[in-house]
N, C-alpha and C. Protein backbone atom coordinates (compact mmCIF):
# COMPACT_ATOMS: atom_id res chain seq x y z
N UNK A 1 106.18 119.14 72.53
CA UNK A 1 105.09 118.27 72.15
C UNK A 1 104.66 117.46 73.36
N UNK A 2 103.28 117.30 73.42
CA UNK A 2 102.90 116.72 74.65
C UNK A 2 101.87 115.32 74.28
N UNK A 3 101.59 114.84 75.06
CA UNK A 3 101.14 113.26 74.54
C UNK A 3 99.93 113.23 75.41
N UNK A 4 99.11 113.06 74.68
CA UNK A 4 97.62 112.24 75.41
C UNK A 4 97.99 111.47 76.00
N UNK A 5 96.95 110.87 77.44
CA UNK A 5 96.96 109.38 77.62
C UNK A 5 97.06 108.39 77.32
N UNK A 6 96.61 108.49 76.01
CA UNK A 6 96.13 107.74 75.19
C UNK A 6 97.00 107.01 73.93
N UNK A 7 97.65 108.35 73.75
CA UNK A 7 98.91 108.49 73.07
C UNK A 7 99.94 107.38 73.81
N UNK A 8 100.05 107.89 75.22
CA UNK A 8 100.89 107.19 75.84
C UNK A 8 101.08 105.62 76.07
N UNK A 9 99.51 105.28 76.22
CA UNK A 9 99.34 104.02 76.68
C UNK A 9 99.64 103.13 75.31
N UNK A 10 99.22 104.01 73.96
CA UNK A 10 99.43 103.18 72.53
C UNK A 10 101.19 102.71 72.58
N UNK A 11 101.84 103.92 73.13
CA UNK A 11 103.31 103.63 72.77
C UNK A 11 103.79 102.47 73.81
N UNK A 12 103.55 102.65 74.96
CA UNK A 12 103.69 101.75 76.09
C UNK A 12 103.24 100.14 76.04
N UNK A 13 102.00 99.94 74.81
CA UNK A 13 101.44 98.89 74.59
C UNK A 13 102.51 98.63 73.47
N UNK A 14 102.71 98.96 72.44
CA UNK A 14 103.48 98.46 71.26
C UNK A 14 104.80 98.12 72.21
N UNK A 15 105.63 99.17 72.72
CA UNK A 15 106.92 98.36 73.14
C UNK A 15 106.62 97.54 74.62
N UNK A 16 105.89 97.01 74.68
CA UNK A 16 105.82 95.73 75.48
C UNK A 16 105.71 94.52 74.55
N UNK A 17 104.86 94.78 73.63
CA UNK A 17 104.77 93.55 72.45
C UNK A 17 105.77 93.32 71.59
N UNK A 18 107.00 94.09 71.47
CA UNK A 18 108.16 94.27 70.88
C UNK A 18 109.11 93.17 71.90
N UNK A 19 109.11 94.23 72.72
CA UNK A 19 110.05 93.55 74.23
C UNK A 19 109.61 91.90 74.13
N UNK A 20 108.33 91.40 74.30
CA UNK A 20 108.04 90.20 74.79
C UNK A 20 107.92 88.94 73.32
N UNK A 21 107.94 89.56 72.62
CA UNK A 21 108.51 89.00 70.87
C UNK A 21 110.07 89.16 70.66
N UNK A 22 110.80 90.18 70.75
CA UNK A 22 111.87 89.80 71.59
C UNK A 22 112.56 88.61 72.09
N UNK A 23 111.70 88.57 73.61
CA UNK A 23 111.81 87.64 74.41
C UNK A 23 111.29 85.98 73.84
N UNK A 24 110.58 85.78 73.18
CA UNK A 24 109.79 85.07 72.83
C UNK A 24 110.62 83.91 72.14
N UNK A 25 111.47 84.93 71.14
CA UNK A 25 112.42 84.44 70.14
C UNK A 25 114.32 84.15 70.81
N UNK A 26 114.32 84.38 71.81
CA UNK A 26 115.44 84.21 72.51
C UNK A 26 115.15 82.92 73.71
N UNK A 27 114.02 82.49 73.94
CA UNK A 27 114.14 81.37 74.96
C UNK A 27 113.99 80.36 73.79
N UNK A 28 114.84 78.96 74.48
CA UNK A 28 114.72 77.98 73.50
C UNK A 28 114.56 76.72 75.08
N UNK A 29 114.58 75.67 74.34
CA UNK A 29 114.40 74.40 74.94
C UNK A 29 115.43 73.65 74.61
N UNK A 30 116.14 72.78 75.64
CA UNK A 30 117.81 72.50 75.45
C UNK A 30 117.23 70.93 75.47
N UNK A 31 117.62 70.06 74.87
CA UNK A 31 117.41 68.59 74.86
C UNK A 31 116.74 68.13 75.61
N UNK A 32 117.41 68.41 76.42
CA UNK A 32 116.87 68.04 78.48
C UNK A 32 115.41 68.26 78.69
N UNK A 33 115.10 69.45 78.20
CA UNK A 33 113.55 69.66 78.31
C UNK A 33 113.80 71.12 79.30
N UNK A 34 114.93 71.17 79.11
CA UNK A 34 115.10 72.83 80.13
C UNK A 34 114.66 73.90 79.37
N UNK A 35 114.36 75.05 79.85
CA UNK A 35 114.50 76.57 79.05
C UNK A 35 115.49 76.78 79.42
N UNK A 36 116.36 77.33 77.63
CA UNK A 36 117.26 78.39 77.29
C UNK A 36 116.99 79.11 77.39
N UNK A 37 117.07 80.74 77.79
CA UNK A 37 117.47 82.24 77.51
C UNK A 37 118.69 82.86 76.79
N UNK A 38 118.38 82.57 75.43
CA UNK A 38 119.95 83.54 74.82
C UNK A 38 119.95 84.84 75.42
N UNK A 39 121.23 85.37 75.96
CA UNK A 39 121.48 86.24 75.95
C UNK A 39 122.59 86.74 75.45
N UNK A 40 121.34 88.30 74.70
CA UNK A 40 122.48 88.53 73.33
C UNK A 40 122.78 90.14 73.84
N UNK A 41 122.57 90.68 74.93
CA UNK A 41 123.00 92.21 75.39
C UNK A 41 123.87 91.97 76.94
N UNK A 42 124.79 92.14 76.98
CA UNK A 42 125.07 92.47 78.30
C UNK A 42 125.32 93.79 78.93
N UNK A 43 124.80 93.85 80.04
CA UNK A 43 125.00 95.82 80.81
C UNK A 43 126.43 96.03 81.19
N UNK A 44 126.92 96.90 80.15
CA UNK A 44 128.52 97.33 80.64
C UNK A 44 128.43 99.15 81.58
N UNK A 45 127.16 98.61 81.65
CA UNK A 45 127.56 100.64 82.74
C UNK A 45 128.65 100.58 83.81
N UNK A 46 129.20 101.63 83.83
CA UNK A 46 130.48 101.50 84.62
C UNK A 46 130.09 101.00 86.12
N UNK A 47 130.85 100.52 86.63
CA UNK A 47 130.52 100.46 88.07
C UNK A 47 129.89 101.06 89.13
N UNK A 48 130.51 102.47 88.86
CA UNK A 48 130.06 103.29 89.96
C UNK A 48 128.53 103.34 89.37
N UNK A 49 127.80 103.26 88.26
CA UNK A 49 126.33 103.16 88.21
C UNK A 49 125.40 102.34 88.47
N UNK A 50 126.35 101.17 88.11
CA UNK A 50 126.17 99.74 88.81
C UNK A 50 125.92 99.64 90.28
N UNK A 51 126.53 99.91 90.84
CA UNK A 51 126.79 100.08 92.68
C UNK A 51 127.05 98.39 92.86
N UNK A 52 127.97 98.10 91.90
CA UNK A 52 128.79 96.46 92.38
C UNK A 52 130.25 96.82 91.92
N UNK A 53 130.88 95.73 92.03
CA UNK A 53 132.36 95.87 92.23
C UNK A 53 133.25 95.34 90.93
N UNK A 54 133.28 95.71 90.48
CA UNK A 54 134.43 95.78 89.25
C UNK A 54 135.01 94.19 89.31
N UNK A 55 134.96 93.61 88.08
CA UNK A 55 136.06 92.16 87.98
C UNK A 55 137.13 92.16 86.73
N UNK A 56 137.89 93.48 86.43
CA UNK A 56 138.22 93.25 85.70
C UNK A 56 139.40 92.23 84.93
């Protein structure tokens, strides 16, 4: 199956508005008047994909 341009750009537009609603709902404001960023995923790819150094 092959995808129009058009096709493409629809899918590419929805998961940006996903991603940034997402995002939207994970920054908060801490007393202070700072921005929070929850972060609720962390990247466990192994190291060697990483190309950093292991802390285990």
């Amino acid at each position: 199956m092959f995808l129009t341009e058009t096709e493409c750009e629809r899918i590419a537009k929805r998961t940006a508005d996903i991603v940034l609603a997402e995002l939207r709902r994970d920054i908060h404001r801490s007393p202070n008047g700072n921005l929070m960023i929850e972060v609720v995923e962390v990247n466990t790819l192994p190291v060697s994909l990483r190309g950093g150094v292991a802390h285990d």
